[in-house]
Protein backbone atom coordinates (compact mmCIF):
# COMPACT_ATOMS: atom_id res chain seq x y z
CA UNK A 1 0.00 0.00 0.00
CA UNK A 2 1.33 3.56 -0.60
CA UNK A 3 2.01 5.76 2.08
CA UNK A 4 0.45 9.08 2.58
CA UNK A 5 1.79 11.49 4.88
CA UNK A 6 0.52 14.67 3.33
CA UNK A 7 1.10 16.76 -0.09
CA UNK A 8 3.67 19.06 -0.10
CA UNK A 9 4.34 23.11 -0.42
CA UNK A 10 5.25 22.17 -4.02
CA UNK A 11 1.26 20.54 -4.43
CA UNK A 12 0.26 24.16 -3.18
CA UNK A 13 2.50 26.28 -5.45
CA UNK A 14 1.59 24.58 -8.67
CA UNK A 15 -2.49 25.14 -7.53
CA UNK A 16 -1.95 28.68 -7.11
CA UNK A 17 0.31 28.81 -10.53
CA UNK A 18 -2.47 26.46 -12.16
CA UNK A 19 -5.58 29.16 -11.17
CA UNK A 20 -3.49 32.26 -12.43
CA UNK A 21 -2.13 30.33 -15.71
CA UNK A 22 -4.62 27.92 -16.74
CA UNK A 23 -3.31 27.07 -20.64
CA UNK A 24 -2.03 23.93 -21.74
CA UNK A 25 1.49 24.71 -22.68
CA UNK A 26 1.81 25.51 -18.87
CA UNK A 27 0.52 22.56 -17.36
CA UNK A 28 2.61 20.59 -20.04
CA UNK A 29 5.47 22.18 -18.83
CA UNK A 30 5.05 21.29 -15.39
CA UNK A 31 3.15 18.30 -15.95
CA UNK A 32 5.90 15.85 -13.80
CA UNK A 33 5.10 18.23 -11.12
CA UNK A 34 1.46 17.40 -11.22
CA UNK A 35 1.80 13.90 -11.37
CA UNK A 36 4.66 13.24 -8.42
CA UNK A 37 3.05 16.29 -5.65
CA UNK A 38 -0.20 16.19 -6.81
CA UNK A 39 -2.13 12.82 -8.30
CA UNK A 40 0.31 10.24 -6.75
CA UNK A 41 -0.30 11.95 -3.33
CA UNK A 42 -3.91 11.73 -3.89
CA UNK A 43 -4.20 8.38 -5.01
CA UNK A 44 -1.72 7.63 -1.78
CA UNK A 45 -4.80 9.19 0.24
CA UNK A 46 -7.49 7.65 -1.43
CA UNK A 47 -6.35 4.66 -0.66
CA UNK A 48 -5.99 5.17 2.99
CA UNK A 49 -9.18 6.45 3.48
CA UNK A 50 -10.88 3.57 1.56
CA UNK A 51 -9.31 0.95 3.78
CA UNK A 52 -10.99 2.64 6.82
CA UNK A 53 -14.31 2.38 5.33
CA UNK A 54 -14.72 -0.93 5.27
CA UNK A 55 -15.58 -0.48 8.92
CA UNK A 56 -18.53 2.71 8.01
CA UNK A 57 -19.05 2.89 4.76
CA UNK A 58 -18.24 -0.51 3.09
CA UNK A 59 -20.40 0.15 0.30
CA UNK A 60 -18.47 3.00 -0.66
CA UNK A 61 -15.25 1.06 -1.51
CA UNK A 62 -13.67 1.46 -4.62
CA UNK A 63 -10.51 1.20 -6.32
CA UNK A 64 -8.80 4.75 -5.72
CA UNK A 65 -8.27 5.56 -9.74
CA UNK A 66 -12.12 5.20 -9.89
CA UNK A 67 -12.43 7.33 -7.21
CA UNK A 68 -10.12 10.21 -8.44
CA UNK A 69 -11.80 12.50 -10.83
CA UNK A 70 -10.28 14.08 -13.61
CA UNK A 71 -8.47 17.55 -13.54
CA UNK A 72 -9.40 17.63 -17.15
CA UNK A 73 -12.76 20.49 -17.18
CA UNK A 74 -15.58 19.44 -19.60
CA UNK A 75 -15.52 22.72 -21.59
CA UNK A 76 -18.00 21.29 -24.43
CA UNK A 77 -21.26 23.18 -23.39
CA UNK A 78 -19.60 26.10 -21.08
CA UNK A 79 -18.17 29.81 -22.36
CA UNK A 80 -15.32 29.21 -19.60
CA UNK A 81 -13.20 27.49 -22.29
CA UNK A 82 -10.22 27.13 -19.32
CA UNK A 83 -8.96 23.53 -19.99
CA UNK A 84 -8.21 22.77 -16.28
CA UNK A 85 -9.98 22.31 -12.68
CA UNK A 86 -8.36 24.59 -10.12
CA UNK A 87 -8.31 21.76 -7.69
CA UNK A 88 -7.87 18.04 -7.82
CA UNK A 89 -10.48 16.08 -6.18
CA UNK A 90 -11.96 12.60 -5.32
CA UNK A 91 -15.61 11.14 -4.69
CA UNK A 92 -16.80 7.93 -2.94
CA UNK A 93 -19.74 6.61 -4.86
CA UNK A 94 -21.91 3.88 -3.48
CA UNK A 95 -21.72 0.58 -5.24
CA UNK A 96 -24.80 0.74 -8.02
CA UNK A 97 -25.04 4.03 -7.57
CA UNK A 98 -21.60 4.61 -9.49
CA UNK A 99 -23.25 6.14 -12.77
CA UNK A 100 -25.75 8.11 -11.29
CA UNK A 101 -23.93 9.63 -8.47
CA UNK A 102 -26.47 9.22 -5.54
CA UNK A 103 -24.90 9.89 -1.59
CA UNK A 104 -20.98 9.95 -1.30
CA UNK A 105 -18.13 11.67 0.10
CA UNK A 106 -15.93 13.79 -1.64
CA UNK A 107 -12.81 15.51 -0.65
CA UNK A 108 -10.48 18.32 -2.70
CA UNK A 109 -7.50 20.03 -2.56
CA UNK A 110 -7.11 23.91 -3.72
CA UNK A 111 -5.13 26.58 -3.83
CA UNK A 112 -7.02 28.18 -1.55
CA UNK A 113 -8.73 25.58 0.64
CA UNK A 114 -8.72 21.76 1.24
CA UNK A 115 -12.77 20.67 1.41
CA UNK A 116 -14.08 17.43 2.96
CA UNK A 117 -17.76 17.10 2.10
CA UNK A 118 -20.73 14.39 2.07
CA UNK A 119 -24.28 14.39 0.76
CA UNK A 120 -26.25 13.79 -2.46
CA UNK A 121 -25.14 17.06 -4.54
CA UNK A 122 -27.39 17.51 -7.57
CA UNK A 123 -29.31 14.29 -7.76
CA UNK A 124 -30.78 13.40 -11.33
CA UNK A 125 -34.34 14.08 -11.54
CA UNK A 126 -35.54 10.18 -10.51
CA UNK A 127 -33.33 10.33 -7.07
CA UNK A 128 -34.51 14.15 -6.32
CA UNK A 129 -37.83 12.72 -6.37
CA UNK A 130 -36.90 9.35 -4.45
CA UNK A 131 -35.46 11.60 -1.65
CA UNK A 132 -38.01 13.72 -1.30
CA UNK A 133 -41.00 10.76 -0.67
CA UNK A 134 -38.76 8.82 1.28
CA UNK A 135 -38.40 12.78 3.37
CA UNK A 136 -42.04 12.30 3.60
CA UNK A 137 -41.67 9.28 5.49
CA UNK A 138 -38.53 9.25 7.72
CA UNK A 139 -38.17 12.91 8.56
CA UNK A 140 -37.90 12.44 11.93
CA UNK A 141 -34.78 10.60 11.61
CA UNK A 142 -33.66 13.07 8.76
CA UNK A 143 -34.00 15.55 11.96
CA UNK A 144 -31.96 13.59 14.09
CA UNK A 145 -29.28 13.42 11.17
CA UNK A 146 -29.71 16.94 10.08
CA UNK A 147 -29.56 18.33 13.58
CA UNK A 148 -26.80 16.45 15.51
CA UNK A 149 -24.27 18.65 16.78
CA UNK A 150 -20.78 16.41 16.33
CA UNK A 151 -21.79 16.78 12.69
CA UNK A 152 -22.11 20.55 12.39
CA UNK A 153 -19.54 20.92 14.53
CA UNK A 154 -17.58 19.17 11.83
CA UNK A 155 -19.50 20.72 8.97
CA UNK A 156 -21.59 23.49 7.30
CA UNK A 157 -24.51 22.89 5.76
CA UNK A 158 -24.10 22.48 1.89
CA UNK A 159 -26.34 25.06 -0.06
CA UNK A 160 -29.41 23.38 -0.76
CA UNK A 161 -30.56 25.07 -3.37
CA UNK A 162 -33.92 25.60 -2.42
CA UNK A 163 -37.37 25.85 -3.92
CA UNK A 164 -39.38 29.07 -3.24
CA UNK A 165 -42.31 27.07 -2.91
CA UNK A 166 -43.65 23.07 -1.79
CA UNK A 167 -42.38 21.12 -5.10
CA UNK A 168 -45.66 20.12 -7.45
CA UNK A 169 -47.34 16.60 -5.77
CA UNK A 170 -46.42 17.16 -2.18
CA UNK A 171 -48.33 18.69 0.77
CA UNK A 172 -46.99 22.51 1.55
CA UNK A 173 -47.99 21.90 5.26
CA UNK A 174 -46.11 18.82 5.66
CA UNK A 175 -43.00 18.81 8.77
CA UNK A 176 -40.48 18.24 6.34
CA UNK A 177 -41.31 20.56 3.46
CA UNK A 178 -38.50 22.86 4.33
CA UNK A 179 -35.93 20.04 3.53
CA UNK A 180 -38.16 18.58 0.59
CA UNK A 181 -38.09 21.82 -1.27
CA UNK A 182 -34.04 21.16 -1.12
CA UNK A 183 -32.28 20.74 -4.28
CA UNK A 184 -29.34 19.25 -2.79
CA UNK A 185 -28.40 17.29 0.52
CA UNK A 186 -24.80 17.76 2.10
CA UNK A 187 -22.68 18.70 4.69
CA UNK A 188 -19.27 20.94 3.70
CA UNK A 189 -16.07 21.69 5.76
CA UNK A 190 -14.07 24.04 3.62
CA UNK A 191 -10.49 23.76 5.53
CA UNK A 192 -7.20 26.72 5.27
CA UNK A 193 -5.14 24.83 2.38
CA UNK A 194 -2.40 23.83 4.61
CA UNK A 195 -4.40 21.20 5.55
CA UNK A 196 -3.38 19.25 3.09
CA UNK A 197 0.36 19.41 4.46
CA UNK A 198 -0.23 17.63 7.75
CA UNK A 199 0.56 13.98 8.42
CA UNK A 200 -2.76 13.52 9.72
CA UNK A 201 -4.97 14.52 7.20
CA UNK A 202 -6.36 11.00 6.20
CA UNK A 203 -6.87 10.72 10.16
CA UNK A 204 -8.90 14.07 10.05
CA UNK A 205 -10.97 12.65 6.66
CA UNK A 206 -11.70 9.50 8.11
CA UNK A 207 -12.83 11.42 11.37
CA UNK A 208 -15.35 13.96 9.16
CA UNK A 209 -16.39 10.55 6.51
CA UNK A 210 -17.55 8.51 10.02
CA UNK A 211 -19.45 11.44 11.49
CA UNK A 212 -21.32 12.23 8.22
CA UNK A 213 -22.15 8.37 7.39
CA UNK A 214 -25.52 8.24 8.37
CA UNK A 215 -26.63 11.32 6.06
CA UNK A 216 -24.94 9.29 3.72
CA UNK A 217 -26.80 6.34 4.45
CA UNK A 218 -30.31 7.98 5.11
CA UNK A 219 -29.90 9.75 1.64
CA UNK A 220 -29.17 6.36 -0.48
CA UNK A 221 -31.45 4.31 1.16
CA UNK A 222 -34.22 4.98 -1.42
CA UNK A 223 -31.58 4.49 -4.24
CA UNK A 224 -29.70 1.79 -3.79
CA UNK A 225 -31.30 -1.36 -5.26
CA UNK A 226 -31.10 -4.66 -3.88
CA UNK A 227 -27.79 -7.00 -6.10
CA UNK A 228 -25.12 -9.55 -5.36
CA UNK A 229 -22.56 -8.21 -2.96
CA UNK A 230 -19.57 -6.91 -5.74
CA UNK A 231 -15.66 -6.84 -5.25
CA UNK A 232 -14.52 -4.43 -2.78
CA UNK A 233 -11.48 -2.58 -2.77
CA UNK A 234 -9.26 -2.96 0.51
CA UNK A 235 -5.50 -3.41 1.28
CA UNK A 236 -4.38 -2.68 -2.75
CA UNK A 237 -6.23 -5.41 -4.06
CA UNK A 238 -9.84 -6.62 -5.13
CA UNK A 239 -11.90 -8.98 -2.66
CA UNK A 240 -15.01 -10.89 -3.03
């Protein structure tokens, strides 16, 4: 297994030079850089983390290049024609729920902050829906979730993106309409970037993933179908 013991200064210069000189020819240039302080140190981390989840989130695991997104942008239907993220980042998607996103956890390191975050962040319209009947139902134990103060000690509420009004089919009265009319369920901790540089930042992921678990959980419960237990990631190999 690789070690991680943090990114380096190095990770954080080339960020900062990335966000101020986001062309081709200069991330070509530097492109060693990016891939010894930047994605080797992230897949080092990824994999650390996923081992630990086999104890809170075993559903999540996943071979750490399928976790690690891209730093490639999608610039096909946007005017910002910049080729590059400004960050590198990673998400955790639950097993069946790989293609359509669903609850995770997500982490990223910036130039200008490290984030750890959780939730279901801009379900497709089918799981919007699913969440919001299965609200209906369990909101009381959304409440719990939603309201327990180790989390938001830990984290911010993520914008929900919020409807003005009850969304069309469900009652405007109801207890949980204020969360049903959310676009978006999460939990944030946007962190200073040096973050990134401690030894014990898988420690302080891990600590963040375990306390925002049950969110997770709540929010794919009405997602996740029922299939044959699949190979799990753990240790640098496939099991199962």
């Amino acid at each position: 297994m690789a070690t991680h013991t943090g990114f380096s200064e190095e990770a954080l210069r080339f960020l900062r030079g990335l966000k101020r000189n986001n062309r081709r020819e200069w991330f070509e240039e530097r492109r060693e850089i990016f891939e010894r302080e930047l994605k080797a140190p992230m897949l080092a981390l990824i994999e650390r983390v996923t081992a630990g989840m086999m104890d809170y989130a075993p559903a999540h695991v996943r071979p750490p290049a399928k976790c690690l997104f891209r730093i490639y942008r999608d610039t096909r239907f946007s005017a910002d024609k910049s080729p590059y993220k400004s960050h590198l980042g990673a998400w955790w998607a639950r097993t069946g729920l790989v293609r359509t996103s669903g609850g995770g956890y997500y982490i990223h390191i910036g130039s200008s902050e490290f984030v750890i975050a959780a939730g279901a962040f801009m379900p497709e319209k089918d799981q919007l829906l699913a969440i919001r009947r299965h609200l209906l139902e369990h909101h009381a134990e959304w409440k719990r979730i939603i309201a327990n103060r180790a989390l938001l000690r830990s984290f911010s509420i993520h914008d929900p993106m919020a409807l003005a009004r009850a969304p069309k089919g469900f009652p405007a009265e109801h207890p949980a309409i204020e969360w049903i009319k959310w676009r978006q369920w999460g939990v944030t901790a946007h962190l200073p970037p040096e973050t990134a540089l401690s030894p014990k930042l898988a420690s302080e992921i891990e600590k963040r993933f375990r306390l925002a678990a049950p969110l997770v959980e709540f929010l794919n419960a009405p997602l996740a179908r029922a299939e044959r237990p699949r190979p799990v990631w753990t240790g640098g190999r496939l099991h199962g």
